[in-house]
N, C-alpha and C. Protein backbone atom coordinates (compact mmCIF):
# COMPACT_ATOMS: atom_id res chain seq x y z
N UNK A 1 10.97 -61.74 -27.10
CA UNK A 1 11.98 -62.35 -27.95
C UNK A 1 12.02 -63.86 -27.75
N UNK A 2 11.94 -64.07 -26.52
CA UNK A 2 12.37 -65.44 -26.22
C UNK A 2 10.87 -66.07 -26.49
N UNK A 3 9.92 -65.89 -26.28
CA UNK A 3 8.29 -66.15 -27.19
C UNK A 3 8.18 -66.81 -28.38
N UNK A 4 9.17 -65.28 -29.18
CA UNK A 4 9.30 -65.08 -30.90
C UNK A 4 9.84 -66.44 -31.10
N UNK A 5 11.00 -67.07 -30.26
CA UNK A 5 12.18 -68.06 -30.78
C UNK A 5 11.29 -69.51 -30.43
N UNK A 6 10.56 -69.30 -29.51
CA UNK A 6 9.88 -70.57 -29.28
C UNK A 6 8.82 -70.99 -29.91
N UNK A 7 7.90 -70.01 -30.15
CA UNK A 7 6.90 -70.25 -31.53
C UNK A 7 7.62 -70.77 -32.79
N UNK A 8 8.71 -69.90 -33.21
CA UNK A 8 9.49 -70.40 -33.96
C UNK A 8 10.00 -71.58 -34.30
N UNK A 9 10.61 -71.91 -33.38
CA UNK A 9 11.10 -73.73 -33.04
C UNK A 9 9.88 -74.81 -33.29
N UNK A 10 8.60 -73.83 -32.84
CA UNK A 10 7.30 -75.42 -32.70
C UNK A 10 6.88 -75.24 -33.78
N UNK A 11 6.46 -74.45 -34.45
CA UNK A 11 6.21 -74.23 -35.82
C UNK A 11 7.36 -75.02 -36.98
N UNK A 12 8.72 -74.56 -37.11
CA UNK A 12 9.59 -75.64 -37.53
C UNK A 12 9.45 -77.17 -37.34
N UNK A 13 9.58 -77.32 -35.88
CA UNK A 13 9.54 -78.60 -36.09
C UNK A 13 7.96 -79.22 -35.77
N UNK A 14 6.99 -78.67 -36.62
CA UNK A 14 5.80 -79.72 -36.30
C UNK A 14 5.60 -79.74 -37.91
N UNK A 15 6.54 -78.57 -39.22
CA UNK A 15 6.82 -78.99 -40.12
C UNK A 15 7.52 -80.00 -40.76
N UNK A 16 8.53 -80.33 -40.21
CA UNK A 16 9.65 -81.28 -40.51
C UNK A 16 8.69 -82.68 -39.71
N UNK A 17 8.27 -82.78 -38.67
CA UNK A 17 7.42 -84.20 -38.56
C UNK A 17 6.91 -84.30 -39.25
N UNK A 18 5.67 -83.52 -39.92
CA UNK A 18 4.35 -83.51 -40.82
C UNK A 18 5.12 -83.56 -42.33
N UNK A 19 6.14 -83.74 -42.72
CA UNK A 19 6.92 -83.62 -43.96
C UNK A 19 7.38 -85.29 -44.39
N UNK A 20 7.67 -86.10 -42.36
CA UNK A 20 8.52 -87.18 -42.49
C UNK A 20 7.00 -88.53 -43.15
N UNK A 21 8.11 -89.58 -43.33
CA UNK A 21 7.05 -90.46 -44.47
C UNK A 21 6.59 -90.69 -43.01
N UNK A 22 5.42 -91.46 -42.66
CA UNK A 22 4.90 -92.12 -41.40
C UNK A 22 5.12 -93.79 -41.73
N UNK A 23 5.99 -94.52 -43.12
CA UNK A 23 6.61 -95.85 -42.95
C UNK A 23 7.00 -96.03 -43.85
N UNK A 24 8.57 -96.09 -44.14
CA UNK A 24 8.93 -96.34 -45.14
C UNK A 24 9.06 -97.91 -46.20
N UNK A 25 8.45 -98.56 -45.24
CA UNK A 25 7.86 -100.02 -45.99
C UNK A 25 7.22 -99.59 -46.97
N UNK A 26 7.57 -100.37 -48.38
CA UNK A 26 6.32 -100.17 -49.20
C UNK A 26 5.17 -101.54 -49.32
N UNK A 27 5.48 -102.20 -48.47
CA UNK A 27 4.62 -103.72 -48.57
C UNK A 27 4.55 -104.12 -46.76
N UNK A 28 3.83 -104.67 -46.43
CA UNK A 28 3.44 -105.22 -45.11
C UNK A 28 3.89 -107.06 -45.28
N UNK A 29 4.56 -107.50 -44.74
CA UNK A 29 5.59 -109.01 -45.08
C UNK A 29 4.24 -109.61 -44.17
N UNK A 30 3.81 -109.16 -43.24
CA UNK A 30 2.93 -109.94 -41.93
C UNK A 30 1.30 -110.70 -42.94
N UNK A 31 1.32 -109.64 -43.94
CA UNK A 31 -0.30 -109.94 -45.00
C UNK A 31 0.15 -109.81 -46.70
N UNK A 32 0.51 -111.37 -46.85
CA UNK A 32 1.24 -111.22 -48.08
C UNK A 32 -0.04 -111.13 -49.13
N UNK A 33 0.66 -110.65 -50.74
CA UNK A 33 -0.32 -109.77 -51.39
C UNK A 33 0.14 -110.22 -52.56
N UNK A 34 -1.16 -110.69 -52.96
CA UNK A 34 -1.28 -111.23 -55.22
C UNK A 34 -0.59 -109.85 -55.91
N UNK A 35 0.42 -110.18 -56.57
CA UNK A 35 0.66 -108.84 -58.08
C UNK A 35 0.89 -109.85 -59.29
N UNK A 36 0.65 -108.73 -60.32
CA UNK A 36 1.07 -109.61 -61.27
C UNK A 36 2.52 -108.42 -61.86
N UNK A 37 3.54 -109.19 -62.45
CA UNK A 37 4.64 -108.85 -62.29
C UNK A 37 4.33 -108.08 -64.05
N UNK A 38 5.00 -106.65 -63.66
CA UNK A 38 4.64 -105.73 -64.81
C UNK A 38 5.78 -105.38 -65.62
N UNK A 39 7.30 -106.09 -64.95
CA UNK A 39 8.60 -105.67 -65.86
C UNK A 39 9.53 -106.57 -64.91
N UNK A 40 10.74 -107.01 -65.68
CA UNK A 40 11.87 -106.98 -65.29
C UNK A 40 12.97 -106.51 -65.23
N UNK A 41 14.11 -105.75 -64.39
CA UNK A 41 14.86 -105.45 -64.82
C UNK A 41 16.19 -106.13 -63.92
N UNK A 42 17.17 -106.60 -65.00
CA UNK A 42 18.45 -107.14 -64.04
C UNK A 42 19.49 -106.02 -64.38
N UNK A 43 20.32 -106.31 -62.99
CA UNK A 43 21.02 -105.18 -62.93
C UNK A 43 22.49 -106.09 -62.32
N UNK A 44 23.71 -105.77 -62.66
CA UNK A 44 25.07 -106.19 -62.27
C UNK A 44 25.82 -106.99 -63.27
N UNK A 45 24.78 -107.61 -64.14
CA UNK A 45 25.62 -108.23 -64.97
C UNK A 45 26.84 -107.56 -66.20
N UNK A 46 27.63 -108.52 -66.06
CA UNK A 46 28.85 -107.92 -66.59
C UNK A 46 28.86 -108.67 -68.02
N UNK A 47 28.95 -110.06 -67.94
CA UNK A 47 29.61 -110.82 -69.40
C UNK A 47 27.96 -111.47 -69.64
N UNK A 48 26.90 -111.70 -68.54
CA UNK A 48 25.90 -112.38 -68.85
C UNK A 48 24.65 -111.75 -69.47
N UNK A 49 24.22 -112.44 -70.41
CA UNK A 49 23.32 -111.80 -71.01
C UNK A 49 22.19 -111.49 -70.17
N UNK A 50 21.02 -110.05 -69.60
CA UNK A 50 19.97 -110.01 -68.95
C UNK A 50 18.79 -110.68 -69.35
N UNK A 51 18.50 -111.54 -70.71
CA UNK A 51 17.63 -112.19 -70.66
C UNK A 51 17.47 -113.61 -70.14
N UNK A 52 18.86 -114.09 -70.12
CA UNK A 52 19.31 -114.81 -69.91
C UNK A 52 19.32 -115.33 -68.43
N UNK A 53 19.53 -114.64 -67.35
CA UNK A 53 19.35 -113.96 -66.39
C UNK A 53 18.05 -114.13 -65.77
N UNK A 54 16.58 -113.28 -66.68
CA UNK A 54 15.63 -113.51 -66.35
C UNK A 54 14.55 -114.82 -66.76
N UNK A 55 15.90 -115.66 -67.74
CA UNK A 55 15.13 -117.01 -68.29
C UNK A 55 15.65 -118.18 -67.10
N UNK A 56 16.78 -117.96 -66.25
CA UNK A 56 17.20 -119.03 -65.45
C UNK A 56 16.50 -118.31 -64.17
N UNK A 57 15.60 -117.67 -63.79
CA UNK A 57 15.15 -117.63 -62.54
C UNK A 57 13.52 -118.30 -62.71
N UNK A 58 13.04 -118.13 -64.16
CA UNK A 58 12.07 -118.46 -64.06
C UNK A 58 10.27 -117.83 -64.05
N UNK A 59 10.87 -116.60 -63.63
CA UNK A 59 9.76 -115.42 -63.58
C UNK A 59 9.40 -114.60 -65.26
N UNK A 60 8.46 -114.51 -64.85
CA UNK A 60 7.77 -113.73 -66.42
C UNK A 60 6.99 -112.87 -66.44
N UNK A 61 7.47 -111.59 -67.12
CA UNK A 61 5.94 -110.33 -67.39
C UNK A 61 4.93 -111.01 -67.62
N UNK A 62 3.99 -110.78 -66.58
CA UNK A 62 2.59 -111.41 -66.59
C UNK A 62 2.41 -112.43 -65.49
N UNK A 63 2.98 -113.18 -65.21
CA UNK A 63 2.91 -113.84 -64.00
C UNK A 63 2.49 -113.46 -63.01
N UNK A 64 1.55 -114.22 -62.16
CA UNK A 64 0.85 -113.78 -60.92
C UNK A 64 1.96 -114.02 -59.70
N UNK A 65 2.22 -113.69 -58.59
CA UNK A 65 2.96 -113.80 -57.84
C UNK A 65 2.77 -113.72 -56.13
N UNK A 66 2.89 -114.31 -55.46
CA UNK A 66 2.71 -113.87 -54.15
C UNK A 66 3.82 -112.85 -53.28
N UNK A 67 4.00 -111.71 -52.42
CA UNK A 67 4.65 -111.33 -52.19
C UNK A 67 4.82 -111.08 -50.64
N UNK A 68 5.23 -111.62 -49.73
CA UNK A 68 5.87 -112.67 -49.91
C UNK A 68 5.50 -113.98 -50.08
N UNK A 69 6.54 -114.77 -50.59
CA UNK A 69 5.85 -115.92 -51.18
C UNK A 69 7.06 -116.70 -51.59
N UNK A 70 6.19 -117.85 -52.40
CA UNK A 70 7.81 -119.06 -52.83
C UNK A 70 8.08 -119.04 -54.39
N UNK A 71 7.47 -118.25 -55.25
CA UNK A 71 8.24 -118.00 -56.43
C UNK A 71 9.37 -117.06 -56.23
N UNK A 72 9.18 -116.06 -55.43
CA UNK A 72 10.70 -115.33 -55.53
C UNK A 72 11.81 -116.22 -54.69
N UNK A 73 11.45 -116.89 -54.10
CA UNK A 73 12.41 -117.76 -53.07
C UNK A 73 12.91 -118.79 -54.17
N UNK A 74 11.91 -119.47 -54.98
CA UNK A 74 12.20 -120.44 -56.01
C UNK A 74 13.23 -119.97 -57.05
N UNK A 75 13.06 -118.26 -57.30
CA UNK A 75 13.57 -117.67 -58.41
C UNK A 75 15.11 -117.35 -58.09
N UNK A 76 15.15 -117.25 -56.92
CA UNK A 76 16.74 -116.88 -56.07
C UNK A 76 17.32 -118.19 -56.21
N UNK A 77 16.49 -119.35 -55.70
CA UNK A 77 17.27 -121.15 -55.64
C UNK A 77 17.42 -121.00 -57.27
N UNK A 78 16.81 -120.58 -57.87
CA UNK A 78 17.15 -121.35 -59.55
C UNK A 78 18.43 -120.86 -59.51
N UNK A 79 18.58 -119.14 -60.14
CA UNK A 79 19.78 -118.51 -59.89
C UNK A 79 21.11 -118.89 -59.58
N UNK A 80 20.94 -119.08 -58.11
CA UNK A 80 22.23 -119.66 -57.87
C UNK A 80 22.60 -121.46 -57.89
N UNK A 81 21.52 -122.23 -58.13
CA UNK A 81 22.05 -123.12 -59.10
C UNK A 81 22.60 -123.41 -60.35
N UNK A 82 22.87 -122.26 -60.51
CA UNK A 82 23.17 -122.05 -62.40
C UNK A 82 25.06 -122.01 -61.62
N UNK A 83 25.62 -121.59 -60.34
CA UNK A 83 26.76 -121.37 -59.94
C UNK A 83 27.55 -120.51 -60.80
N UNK A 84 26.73 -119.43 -61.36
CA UNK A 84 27.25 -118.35 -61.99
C UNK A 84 27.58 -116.47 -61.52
N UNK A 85 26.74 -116.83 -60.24
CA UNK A 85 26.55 -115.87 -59.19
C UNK A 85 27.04 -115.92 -57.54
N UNK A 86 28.14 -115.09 -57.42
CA UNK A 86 28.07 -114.54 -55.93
C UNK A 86 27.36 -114.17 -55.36
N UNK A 87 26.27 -112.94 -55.59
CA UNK A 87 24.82 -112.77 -55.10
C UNK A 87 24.06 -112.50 -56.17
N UNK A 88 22.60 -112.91 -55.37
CA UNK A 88 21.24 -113.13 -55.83
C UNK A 88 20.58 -111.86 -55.01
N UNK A 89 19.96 -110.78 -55.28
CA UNK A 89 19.29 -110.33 -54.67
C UNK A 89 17.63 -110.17 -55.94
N UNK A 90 16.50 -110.31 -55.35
CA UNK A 90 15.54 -109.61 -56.34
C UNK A 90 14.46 -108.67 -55.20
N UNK A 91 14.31 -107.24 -55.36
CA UNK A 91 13.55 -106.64 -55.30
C UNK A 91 12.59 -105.56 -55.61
N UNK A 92 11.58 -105.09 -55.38
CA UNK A 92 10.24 -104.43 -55.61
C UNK A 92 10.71 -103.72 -56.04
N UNK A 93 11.11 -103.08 -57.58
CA UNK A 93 11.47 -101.63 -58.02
C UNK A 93 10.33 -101.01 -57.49
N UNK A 94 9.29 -100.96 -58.25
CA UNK A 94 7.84 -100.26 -58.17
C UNK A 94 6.57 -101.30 -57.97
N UNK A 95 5.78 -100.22 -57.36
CA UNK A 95 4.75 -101.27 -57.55
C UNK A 95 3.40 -100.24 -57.64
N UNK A 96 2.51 -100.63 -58.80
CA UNK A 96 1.08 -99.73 -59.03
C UNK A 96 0.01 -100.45 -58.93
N UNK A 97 -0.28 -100.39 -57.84
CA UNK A 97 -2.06 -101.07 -57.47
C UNK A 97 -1.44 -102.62 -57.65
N UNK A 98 -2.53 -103.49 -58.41
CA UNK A 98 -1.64 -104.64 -58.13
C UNK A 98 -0.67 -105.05 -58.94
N UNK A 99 -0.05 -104.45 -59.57
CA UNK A 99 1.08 -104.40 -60.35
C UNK A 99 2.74 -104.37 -60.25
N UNK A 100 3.48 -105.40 -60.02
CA UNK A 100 4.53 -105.16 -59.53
C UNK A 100 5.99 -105.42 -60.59
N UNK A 101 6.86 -104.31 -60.50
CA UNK A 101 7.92 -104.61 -61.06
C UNK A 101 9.33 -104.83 -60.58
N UNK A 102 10.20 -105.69 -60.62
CA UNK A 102 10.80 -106.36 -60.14
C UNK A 102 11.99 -106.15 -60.65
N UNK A 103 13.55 -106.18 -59.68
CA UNK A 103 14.64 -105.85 -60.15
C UNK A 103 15.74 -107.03 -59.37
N UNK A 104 16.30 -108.04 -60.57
CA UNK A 104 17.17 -108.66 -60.11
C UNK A 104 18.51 -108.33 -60.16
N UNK A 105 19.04 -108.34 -58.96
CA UNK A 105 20.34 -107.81 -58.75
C UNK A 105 20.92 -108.85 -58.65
N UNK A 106 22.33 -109.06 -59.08
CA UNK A 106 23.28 -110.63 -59.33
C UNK A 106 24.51 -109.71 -59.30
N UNK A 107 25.88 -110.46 -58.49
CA UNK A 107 26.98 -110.08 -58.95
C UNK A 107 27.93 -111.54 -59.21
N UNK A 108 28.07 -111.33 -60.49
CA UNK A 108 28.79 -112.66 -61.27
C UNK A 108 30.45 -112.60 -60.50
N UNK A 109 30.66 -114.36 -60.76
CA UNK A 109 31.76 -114.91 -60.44
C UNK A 109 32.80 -114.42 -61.18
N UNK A 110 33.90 -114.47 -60.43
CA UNK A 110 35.04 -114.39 -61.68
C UNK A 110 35.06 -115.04 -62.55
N UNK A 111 35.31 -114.80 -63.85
CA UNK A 111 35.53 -115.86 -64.98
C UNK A 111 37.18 -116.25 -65.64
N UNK A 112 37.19 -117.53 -65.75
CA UNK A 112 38.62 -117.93 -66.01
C UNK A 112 38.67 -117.26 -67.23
N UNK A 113 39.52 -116.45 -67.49
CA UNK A 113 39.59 -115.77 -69.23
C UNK A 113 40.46 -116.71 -69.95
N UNK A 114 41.85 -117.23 -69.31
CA UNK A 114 42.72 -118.21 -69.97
C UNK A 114 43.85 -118.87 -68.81
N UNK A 115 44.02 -119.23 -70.18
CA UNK A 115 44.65 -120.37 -68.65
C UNK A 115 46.33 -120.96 -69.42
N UNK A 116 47.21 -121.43 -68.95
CA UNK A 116 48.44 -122.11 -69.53
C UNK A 116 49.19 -123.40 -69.04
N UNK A 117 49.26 -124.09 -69.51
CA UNK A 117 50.28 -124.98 -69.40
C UNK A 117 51.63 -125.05 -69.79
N UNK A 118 52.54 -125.62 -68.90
CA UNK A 118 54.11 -125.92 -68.97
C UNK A 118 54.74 -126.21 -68.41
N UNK A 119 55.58 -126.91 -68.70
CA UNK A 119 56.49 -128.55 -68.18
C UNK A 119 56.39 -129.27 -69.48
């Protein structure tokens, strides 16, 4: 019995290792790597238009890119020079061979809706 339970146990768990990812990185930061950028998608915006969005960072379907590199660093500085954003995040939705698609995440400022005077 006590055999039965221990075969049991090593068999389980040499499934559940052999199941786990062996790295859940999908990119190596240490050996940065050419893509060319295959989509954009922005995500958080509330009142701002998403093309809009992807015209003040600067990046474009088709563009070659380094990853890591200083266009996405450039594309985050544009961003929040526009002072329309609390955060800037952009990362790797997917990526196919050298093909990468890209997801900018922004969460916009409050906006003054109206305002009053009196005295």
């Amino acid at each position: 019995m006590l055999r039965a339970l221990i075969a049991l146990l090593a068999l389980t768990g040499t499934g559940l290792l052999l199941a786990q990812e062996k790295d859940g990185r999908v990119m190596d930061y240490a050996y940065p790597r050419e893509y060319e950028i295959g989509g954009i998608a922005v995500s958080g915006t509330e009142y701002m238009d998403a093309n809009a969005v992807k015209l003040f960072s600067g990046l474009q379907v088709g563009d070659k890119i380094t990853v890591p590199g200083d266009r996405i660093s450039k594309a985050i500085r544009n961003l929040w020079d526009q002072k329309l954003f609390a955060d800037v995040r952009i990362e790797a939705a997917e990526i196919r061979g050298k093909t990468i698609f890209l997801n900018i995440i922004v969460q916009e400022r409050p906006r003054l809706s109206r305002f009053k005077f009196e005295g």
